[in-house]
Each structure stands twice: as structure tokens, then as C-alpha cells.
PDB file of N, CA and C in Angstrom:
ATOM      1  N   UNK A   1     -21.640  68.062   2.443  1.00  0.00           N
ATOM      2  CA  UNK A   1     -22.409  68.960   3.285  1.00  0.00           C
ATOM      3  C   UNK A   1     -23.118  68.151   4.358  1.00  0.00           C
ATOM      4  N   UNK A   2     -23.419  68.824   5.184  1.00  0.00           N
ATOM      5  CA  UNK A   2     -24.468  67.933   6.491  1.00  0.00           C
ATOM      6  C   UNK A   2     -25.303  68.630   6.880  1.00  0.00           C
ATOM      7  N   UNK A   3     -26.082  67.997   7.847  1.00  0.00           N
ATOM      8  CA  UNK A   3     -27.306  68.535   8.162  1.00  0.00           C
ATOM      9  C   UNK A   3     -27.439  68.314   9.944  1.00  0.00           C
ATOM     10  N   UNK A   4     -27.731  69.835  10.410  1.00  0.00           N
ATOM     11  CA  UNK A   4     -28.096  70.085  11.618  1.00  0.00           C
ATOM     12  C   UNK A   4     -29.958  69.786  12.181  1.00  0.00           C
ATOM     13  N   UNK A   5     -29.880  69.460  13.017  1.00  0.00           N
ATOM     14  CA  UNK A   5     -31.501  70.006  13.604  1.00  0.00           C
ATOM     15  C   UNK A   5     -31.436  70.862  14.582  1.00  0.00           C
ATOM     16  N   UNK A   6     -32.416  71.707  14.770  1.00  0.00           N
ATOM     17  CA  UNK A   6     -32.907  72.955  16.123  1.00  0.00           C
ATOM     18  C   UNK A   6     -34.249  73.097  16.190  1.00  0.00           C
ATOM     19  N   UNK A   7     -34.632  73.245  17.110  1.00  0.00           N
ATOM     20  CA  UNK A   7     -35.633  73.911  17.479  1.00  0.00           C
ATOM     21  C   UNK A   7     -36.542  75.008  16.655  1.00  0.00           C
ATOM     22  N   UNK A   8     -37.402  74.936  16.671  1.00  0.00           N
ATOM     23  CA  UNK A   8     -38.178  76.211  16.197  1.00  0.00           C
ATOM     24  C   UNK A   8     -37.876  77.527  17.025  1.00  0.00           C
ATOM     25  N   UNK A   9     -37.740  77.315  18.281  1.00  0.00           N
ATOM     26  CA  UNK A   9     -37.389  78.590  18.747  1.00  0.00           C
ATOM     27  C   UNK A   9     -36.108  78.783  18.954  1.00  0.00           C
ATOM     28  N   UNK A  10     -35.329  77.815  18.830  1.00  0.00           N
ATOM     29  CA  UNK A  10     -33.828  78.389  18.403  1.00  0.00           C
ATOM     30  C   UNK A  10     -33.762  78.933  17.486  1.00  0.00           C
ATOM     31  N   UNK A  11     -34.098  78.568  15.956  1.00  0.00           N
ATOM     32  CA  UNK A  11     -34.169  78.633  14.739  1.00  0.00           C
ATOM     33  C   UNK A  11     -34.177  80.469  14.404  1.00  0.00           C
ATOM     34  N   UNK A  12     -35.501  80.597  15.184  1.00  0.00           N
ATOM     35  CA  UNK A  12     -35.953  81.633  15.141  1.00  0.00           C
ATOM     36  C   UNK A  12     -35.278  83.471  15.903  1.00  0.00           C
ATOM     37  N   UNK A  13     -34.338  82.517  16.699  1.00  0.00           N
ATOM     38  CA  UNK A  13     -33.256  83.540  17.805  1.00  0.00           C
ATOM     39  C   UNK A  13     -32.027  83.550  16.572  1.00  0.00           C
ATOM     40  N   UNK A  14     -31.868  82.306  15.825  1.00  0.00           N
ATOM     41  CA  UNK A  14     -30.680  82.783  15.146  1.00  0.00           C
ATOM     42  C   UNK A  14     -30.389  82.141  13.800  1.00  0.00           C
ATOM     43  N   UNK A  15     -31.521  82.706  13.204  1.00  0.00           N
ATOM     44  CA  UNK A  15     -32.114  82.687  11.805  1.00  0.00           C
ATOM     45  C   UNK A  15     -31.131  83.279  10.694  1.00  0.00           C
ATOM     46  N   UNK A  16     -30.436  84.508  11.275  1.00  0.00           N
ATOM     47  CA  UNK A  16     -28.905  84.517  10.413  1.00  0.00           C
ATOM     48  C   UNK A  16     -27.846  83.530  10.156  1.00  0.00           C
ATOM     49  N   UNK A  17     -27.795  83.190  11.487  1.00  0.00           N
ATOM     50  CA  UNK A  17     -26.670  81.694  11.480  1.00  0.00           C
ATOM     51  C   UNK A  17     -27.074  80.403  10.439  1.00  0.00           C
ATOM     52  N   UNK A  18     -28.349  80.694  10.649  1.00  0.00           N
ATOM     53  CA  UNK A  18     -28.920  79.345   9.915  1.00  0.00           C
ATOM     54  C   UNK A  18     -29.248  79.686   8.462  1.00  0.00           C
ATOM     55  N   UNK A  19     -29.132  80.817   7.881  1.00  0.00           N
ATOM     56  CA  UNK A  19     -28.665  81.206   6.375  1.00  0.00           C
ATOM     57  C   UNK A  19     -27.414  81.006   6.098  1.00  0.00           C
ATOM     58  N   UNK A  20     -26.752  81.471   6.874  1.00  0.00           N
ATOM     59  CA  UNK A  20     -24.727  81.449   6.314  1.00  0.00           C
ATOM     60  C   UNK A  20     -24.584  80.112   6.671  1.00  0.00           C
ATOM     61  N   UNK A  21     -25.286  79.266   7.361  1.00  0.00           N
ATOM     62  CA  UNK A  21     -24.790  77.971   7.783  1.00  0.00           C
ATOM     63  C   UNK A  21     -25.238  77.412   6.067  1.00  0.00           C
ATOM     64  N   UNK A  22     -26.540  77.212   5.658  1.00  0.00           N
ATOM     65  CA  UNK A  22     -27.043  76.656   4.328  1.00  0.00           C
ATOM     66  C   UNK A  22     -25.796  77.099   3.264  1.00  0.00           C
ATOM     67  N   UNK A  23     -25.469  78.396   3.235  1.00  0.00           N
ATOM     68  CA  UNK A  23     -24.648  78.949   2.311  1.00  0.00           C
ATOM     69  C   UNK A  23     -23.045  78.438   2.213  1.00  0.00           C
ATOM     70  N   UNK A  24     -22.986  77.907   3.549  1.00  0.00           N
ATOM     71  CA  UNK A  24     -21.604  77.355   3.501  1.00  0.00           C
ATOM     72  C   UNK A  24     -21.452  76.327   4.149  1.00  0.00           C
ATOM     73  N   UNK A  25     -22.432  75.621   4.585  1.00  0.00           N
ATOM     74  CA  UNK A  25     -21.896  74.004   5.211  1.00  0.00           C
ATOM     75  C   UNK A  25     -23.079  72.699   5.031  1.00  0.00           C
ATOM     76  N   UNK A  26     -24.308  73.295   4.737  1.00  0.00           N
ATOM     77  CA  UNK A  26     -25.199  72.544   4.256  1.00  0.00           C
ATOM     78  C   UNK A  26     -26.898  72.829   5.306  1.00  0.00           C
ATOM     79  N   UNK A  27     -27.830  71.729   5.187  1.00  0.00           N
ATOM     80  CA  UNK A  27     -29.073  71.770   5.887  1.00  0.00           C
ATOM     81  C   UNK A  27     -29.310  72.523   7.202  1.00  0.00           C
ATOM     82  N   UNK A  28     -30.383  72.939   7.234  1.00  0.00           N
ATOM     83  CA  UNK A  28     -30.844  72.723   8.593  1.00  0.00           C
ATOM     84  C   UNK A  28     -32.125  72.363   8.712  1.00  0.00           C
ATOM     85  N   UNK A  29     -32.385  71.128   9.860  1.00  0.00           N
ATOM     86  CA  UNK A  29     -34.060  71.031   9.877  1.00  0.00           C
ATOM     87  C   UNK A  29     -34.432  71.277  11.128  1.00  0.00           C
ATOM     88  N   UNK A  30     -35.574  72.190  10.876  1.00  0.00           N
ATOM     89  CA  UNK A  30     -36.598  72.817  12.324  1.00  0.00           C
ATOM     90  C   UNK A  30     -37.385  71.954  12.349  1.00  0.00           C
ATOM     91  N   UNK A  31     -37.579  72.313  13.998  1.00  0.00           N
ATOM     92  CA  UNK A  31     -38.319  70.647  14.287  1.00  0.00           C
ATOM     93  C   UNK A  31     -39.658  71.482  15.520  1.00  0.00           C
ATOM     94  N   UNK A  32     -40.341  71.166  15.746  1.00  0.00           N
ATOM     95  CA  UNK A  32     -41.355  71.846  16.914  1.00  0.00           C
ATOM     96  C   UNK A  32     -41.553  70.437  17.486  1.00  0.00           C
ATOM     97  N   UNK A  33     -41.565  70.342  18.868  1.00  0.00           N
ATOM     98  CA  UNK A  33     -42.309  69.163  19.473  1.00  0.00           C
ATOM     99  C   UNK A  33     -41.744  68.045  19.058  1.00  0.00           C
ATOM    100  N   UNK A  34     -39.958  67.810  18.251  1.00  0.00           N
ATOM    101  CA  UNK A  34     -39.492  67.147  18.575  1.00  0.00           C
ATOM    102  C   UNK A  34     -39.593  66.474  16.899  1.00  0.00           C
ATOM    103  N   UNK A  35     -40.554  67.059  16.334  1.00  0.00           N
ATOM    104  CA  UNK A  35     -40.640  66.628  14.552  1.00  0.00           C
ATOM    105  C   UNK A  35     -40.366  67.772  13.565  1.00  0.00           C
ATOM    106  N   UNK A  36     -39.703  67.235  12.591  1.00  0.00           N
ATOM    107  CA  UNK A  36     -39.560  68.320  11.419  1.00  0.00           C
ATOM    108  C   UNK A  36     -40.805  68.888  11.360  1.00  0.00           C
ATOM    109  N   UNK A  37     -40.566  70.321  10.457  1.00  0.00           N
ATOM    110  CA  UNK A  37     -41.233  70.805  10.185  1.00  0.00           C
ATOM    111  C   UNK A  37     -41.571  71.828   8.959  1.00  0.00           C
ATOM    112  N   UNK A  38     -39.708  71.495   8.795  1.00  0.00           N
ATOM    113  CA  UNK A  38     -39.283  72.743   7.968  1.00  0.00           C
ATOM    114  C   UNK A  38     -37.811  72.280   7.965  1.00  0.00           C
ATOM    115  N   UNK A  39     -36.967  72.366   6.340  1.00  0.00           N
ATOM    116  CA  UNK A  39     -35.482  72.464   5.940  1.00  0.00           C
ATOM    117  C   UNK A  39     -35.208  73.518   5.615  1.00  0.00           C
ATOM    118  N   UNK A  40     -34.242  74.018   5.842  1.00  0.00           N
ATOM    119  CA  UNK A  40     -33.486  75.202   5.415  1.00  0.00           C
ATOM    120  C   UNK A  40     -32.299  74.152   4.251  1.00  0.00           C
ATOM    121  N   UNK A  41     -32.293  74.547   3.354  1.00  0.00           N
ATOM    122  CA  UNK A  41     -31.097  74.041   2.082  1.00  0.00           C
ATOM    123  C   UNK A  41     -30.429  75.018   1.440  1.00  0.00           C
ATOM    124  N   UNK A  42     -29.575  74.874   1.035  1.00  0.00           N
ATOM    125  CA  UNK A  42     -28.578  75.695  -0.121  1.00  0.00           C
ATOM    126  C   UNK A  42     -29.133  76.178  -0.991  1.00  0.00           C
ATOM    127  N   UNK A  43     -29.448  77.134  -2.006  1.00  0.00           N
ATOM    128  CA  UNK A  43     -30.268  77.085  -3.118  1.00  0.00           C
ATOM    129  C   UNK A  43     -29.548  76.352  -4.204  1.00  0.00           C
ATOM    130  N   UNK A  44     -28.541  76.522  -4.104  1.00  0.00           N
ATOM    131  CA  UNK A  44     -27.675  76.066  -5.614  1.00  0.00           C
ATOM    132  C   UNK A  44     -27.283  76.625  -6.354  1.00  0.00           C
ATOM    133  N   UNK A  45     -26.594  75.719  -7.698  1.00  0.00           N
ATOM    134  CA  UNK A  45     -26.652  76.402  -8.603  1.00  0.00           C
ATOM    135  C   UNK A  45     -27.952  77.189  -9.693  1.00  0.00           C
ATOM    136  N   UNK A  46     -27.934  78.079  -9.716  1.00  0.00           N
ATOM    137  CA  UNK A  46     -29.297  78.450 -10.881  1.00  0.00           C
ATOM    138  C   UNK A  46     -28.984  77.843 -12.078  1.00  0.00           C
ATOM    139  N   UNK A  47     -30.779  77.562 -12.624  1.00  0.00           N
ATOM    140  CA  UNK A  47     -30.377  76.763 -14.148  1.00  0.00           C
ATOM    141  C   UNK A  47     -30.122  77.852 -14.660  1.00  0.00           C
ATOM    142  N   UNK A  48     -29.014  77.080 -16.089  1.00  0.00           N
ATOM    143  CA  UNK A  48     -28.746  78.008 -17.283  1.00  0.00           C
ATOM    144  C   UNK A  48     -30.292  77.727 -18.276  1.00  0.00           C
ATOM    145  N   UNK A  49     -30.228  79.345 -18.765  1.00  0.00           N
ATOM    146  CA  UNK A  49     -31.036  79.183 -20.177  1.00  0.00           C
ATOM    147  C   UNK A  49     -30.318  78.456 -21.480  1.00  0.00           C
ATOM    148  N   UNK A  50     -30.938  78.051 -22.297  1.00  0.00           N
ATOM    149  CA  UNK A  50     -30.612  77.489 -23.297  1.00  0.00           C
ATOM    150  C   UNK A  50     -29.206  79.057 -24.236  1.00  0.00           C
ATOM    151  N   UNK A  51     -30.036  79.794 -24.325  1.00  0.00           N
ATOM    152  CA  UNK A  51     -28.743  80.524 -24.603  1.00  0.00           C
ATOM    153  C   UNK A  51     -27.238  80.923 -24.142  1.00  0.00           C
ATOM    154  N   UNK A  52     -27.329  80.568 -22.674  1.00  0.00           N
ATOM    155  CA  UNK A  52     -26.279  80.627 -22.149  1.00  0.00           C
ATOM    156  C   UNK A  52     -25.653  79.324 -22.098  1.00  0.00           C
ATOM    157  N   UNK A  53     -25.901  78.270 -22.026  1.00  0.00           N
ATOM    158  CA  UNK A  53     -25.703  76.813 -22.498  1.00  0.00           C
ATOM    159  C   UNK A  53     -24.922  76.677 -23.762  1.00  0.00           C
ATOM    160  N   UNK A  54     -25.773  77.627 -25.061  1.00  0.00           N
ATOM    161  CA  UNK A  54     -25.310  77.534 -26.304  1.00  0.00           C
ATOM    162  C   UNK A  54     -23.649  78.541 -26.242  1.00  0.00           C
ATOM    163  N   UNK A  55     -23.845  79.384 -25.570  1.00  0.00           N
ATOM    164  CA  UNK A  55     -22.213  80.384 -25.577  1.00  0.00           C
ATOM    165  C   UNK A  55     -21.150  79.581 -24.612  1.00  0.00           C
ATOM    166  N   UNK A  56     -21.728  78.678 -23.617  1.00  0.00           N
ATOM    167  CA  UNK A  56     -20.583  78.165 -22.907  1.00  0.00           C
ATOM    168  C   UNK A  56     -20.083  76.775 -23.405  1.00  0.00           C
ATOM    169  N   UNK A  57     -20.940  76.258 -24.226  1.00  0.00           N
ATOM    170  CA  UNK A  57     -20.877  74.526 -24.735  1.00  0.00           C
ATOM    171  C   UNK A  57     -19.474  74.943 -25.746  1.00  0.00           C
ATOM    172  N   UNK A  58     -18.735  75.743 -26.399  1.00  0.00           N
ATOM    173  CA  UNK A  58     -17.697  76.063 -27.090  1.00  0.00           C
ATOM    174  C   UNK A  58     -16.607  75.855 -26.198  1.00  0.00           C
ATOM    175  N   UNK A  59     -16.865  76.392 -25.036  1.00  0.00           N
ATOM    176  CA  UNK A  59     -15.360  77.344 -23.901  1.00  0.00           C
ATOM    177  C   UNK A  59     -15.330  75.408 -23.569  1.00  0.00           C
ATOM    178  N   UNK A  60     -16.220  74.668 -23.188  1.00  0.00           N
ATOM    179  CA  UNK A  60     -16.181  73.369 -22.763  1.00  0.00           C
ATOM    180  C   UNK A  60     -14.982  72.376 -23.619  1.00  0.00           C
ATOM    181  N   UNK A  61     -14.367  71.688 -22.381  1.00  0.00           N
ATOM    182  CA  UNK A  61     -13.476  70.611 -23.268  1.00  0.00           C
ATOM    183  C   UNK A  61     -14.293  69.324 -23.838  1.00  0.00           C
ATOM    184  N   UNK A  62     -14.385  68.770 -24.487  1.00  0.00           N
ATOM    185  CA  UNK A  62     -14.162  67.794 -25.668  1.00  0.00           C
ATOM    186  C   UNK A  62     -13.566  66.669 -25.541  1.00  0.00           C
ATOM    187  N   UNK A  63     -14.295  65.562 -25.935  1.00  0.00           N
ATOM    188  CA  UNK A  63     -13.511  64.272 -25.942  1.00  0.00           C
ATOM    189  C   UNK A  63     -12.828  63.963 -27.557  1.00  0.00           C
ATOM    190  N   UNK A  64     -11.382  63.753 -27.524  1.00  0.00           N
ATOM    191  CA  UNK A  64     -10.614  63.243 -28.321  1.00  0.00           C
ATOM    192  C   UNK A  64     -11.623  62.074 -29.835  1.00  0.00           C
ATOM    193  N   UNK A  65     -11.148  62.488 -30.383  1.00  0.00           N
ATOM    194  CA  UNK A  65     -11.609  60.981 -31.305  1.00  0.00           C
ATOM    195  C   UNK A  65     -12.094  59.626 -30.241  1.00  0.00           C
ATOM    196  N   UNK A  66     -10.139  59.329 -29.966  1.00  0.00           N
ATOM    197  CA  UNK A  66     -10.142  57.776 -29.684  1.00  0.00           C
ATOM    198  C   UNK A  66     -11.110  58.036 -28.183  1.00  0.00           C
ATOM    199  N   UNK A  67     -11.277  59.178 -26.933  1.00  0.00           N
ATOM    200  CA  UNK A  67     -12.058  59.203 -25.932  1.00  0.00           C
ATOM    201  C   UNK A  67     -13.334  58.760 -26.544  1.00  0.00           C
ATOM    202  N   UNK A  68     -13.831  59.813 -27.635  1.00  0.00           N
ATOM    203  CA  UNK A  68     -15.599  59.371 -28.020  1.00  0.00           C
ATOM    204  C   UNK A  68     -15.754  58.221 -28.409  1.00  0.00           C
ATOM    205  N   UNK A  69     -14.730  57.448 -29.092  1.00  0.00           N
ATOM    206  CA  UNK A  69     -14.686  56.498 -29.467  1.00  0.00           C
ATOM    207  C   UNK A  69     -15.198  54.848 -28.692  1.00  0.00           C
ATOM    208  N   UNK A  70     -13.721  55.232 -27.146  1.00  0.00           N
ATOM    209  CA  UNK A  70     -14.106  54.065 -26.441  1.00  0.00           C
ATOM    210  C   UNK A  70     -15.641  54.800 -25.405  1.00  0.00           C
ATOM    211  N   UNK A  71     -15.225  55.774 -25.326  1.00  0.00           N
ATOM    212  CA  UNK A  71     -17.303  55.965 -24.890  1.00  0.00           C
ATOM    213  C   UNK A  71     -18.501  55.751 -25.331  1.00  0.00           C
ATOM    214  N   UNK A  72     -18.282  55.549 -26.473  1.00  0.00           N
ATOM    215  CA  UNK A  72     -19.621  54.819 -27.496  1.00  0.00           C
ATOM    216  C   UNK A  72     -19.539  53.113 -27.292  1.00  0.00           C
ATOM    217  N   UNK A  73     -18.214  52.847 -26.845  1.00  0.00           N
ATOM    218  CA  UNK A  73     -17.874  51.184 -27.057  1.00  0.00           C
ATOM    219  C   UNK A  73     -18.282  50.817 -25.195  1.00  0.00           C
ATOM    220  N   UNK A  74     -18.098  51.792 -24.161  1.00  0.00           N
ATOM    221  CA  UNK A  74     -18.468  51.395 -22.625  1.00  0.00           C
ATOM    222  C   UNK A  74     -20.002  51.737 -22.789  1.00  0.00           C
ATOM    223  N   UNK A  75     -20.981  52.475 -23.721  1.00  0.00           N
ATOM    224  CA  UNK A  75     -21.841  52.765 -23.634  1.00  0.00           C
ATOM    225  C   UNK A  75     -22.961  51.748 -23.895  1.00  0.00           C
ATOM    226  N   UNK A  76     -22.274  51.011 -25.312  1.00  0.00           N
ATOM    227  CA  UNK A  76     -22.825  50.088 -26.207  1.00  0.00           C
ATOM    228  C   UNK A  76     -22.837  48.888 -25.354  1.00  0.00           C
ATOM    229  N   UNK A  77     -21.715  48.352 -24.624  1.00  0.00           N
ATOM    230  CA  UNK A  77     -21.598  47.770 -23.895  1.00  0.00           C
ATOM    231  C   UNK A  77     -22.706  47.252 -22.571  1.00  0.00           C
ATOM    232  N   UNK A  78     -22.903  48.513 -22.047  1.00  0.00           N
ATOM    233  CA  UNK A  78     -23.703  48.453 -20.589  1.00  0.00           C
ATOM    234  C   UNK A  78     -25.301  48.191 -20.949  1.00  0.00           C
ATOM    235  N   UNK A  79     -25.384  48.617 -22.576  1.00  0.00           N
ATOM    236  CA  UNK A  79     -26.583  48.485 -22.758  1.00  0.00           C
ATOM    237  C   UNK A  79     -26.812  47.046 -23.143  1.00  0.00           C
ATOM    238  N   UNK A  80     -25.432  46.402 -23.522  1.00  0.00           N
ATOM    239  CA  UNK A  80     -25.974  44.706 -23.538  1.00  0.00           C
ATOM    240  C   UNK A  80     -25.733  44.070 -22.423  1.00  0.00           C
ATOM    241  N   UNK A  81     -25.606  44.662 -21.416  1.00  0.00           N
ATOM    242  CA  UNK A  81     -24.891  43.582 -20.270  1.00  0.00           C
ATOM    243  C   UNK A  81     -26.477  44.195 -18.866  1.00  0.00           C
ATOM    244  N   UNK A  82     -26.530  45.259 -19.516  1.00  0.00           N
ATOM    245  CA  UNK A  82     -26.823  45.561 -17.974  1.00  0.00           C
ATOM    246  C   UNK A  82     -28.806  45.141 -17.985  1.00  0.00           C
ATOM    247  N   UNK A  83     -28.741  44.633 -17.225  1.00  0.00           N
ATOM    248  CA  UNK A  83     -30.549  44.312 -17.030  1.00  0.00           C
ATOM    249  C   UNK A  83     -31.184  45.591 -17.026  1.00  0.00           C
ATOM    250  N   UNK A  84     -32.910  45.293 -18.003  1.00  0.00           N
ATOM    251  CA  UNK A  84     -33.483  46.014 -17.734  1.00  0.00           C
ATOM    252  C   UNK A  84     -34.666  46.483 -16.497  1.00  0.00           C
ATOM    253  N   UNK A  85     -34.675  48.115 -16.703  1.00  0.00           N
ATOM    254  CA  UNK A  85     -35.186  48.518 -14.945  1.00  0.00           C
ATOM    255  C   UNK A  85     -37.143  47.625 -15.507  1.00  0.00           C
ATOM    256  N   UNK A  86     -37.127  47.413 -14.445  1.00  0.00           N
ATOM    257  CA  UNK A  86     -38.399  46.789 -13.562  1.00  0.00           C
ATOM    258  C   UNK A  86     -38.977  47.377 -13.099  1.00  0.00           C
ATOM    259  N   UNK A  87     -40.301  47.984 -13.264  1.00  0.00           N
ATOM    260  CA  UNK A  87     -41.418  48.873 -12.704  1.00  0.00           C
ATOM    261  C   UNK A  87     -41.828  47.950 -11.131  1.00  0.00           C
ATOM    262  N   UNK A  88     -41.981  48.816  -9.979  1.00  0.00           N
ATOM    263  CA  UNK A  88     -42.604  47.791  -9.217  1.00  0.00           C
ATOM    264  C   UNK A  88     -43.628  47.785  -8.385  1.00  0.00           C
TER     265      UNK A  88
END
């Protein structure tokens, strides 16, 4: 997705465009005097509730034995190799 800038008073002449634009191609940021002021974004996906989570986690594919297998072994792995994060 990408992101446009306009005007506040463009924005405002064609405030439809700049919904179907979020809905299907990504950002827009209004700017007055040459600075943001305001994004227009996609909303997204909505979260699932935990119950709907619990009815779709079935329909979901699954890793094989030997898949979970070597995923516990790349997992185990990164946790001995990889440095720990540093507050800074």
C-alpha cells in the first residue's frame, strides 16, 4: 500500500476519494500549511473474539509431526544463537 499527501482543502473537496482510496490502495496524509495534520488509514482487519478464534483454530491447517518437530529444533536453536535484546 502507499501513501498520498493533500491539502486540507483538497482533502475536504474530495473526502469520498480519499475513503475508497484508504479502502483500496492505502494512506492519506492532510497537511495544512505544508505539515501533517491528520492520516486517513485502512481500518483493517477487525479483531476476532476468543470464541470465534476457538471455532476457526479447527478449519486451520496444522503442522505435520516431522514440521512441529523441526520447528521446535529452528526455535530451540535461535534461542541459543541469537543475542539477547538490550534495553537502551
Amino acid at each position: 500500500m502507499s501513501e498520498t499527501t493533500m491539502t486540507a482543502t483538497k482533502a475536504a473537496r474530495n473526502f469520498g476519494k480519499i475513503i475508497r482510496r484508504a479502502e483500496l490502495h492505502g494512506t492519506t496524509v492532510v497537511t495544512r500549511k505544508g505539515k501533517p495534520v491528520a492520516r486517513i488509514v485502512p481500518a483493517g482487519a477487525q479483531p476476532k473474539t476468543g470464541r470465534e478464534l476457538a471455532e476457526i483454530w479447527p478449519k486451520l491447517p496444522h503442522l505435520s509431526p516431522e514440521e512441529a518437530e523441526s520447528f521446535a529444533a529452528d526455535i530451540a536453536t535461535a534461542r541459543r544463537t541469537l543475542l539477547p535484546l538490550v534495553s537502551p
